[in-house]
Structures are given as C-alpha cells and as structure tokens.
C-alpha atoms as a PDB file:
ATOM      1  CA  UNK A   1     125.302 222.477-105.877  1.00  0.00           C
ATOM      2  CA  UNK A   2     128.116 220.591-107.986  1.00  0.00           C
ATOM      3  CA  UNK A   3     128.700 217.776-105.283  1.00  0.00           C
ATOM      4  CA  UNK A   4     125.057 217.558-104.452  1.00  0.00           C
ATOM      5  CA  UNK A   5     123.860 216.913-108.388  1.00  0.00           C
ATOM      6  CA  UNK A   6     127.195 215.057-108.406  1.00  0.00           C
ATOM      7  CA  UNK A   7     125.979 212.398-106.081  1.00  0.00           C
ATOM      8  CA  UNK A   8     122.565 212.089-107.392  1.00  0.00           C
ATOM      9  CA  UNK A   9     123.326 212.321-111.369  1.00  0.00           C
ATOM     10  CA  UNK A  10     126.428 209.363-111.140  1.00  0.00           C
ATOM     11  CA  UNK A  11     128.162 207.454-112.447  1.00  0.00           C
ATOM     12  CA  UNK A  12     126.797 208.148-116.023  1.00  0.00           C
ATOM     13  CA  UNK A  13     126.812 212.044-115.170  1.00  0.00           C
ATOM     14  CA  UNK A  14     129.849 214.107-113.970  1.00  0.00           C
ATOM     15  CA  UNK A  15     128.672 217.497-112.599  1.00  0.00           C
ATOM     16  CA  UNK A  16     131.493 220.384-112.014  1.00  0.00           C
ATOM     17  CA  UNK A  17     131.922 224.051-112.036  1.00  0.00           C
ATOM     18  CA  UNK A  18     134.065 226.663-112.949  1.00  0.00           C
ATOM     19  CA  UNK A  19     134.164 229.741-110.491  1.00  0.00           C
ATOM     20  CA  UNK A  20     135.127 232.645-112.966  1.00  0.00           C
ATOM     21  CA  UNK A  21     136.786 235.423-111.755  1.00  0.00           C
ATOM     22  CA  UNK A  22     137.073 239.159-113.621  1.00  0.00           C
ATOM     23  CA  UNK A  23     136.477 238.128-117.193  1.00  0.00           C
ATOM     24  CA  UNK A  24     136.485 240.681-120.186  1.00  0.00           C
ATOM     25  CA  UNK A  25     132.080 240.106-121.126  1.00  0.00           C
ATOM     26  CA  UNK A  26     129.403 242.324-121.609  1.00  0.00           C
ATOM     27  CA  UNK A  27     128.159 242.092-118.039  1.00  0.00           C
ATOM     28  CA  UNK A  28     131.303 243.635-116.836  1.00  0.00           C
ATOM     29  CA  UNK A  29     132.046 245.562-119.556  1.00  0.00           C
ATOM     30  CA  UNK A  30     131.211 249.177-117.990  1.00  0.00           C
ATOM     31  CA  UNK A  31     132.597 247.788-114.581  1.00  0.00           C
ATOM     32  CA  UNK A  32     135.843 247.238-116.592  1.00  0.00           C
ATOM     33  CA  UNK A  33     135.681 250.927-118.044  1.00  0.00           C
ATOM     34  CA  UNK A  34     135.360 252.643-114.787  1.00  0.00           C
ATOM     35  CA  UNK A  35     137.728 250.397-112.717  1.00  0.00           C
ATOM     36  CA  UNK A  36     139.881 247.766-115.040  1.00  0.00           C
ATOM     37  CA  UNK A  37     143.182 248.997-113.229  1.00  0.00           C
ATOM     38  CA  UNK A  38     142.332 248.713-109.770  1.00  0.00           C
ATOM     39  CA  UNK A  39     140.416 245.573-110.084  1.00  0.00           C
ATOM     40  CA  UNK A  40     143.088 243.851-111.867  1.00  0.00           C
ATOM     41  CA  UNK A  41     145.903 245.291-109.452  1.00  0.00           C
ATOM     42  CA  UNK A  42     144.230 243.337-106.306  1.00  0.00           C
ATOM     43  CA  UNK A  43     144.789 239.772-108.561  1.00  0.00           C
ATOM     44  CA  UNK A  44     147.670 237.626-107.964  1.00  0.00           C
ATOM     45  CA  UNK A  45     148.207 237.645-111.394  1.00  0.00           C
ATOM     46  CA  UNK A  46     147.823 241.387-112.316  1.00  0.00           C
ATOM     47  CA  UNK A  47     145.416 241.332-114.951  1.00  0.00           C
ATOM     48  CA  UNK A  48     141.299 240.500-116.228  1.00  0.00           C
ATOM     49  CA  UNK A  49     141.143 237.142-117.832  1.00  0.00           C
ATOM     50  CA  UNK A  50     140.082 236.483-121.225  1.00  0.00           C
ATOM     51  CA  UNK A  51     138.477 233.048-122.735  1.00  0.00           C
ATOM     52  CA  UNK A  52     141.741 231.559-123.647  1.00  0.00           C
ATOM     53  CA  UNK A  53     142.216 231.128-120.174  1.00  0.00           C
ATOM     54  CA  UNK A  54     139.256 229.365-119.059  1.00  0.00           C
ATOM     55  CA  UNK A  55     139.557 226.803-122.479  1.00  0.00           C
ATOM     56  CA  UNK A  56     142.003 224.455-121.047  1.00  0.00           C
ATOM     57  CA  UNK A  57     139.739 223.631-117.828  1.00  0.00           C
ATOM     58  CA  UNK A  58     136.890 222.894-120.370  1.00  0.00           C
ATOM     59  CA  UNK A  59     139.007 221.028-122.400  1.00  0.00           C
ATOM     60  CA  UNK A  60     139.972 219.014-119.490  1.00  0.00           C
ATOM     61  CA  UNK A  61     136.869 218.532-117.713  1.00  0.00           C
ATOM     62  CA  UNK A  62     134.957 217.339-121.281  1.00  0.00           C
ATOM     63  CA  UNK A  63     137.783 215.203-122.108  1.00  0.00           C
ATOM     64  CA  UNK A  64     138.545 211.935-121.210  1.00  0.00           C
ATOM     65  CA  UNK A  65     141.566 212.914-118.474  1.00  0.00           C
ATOM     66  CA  UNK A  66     138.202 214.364-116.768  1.00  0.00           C
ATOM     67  CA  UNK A  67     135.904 211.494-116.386  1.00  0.00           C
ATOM     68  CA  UNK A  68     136.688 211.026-113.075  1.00  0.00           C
ATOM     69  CA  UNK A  69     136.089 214.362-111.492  1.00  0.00           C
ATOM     70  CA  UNK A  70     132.984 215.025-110.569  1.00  0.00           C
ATOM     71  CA  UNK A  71     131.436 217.768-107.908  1.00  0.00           C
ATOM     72  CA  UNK A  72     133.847 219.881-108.071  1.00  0.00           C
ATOM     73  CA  UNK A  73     134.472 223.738-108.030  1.00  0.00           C
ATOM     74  CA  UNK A  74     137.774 224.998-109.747  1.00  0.00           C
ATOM     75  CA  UNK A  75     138.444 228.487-109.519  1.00  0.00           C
ATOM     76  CA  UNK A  76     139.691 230.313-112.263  1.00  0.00           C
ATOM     77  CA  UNK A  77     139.749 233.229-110.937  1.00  0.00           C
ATOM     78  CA  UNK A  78     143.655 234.890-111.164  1.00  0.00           C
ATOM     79  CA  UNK A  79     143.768 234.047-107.607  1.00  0.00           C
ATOM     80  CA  UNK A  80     140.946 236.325-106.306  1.00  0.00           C
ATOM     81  CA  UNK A  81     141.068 233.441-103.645  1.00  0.00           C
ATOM     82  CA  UNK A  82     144.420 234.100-102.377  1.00  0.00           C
ATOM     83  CA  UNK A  83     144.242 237.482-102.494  1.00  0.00           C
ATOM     84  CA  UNK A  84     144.400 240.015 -99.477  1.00  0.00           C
ATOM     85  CA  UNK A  85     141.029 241.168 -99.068  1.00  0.00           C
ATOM     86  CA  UNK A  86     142.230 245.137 -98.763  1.00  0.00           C
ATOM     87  CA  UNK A  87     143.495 244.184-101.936  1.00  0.00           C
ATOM     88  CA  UNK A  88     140.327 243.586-103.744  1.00  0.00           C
END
C-alpha cells in the first residue's frame, strides 16, 4: 500500500510504513502475560520492544534526512524477519 499511495500522492507527499513487531500496548498486553518469555526468546534480539525504539525511525522519516524516502516498509520488528520460523 506504501509504494502504491507513494506513486500517486508525490512529490509533495512521502508515504512509508513502519512494520512493528512485539511491542509492550494494550492489544498485546494479555498476550504478553501468558507468553512474554517465549515470544521474546524466538527474536534476534531477545526481548519485546518498547516506544523508545520505534522514535528514532519517526524521527527520521518526519525529518528532513527523510524527504527522500518514500514507499517504503521498515521493519522494526527485533528481527522477527530473520528469525527461524521454529523459533517464533
């Protein structure tokens, strides 16, 4: 959906999203309860990310070293991407 708006909304418009991975919200908040360890044990980087680590991404994108990105997905994700699937 990013590259398609991308192409239709530019060059005034830059369209991009952020894939999220495991996040500490309320949405997952009883997933977290019941499984926090094992979910976080199949990431590359061993743990459920918090909003700090999506800021810099926003940051970037909204800034002016972002202006000439557009429709683009970047995951954020702890490497869920890279992971082994019998990991996950």
């Amino acid at each position: 959906m990013s590259r398609h708006l991308a192409s239709q909304l530019g060059p005034s418009i830059t369209v991009n999203t952020l894939a999220l991975g495991p996040f500490r919200s309320k949405m997952m908040k009883a997933t977290l309860e019941a499984f926090e360890e094992q979910i976080a044990g199949g990431l590359p980087m061993g743990r459920i990310g918090a909003a700090e680590d999506v800021v810099g991404a926003c940051l970037w994108l909204s800034g002016k070293a972002g202006e000439w990105v557009t429709g683009t997905t970047i995951p954020i994700d702890g490497g869920a991407q890279v992971a082994p699937a019998s990991k996950l």
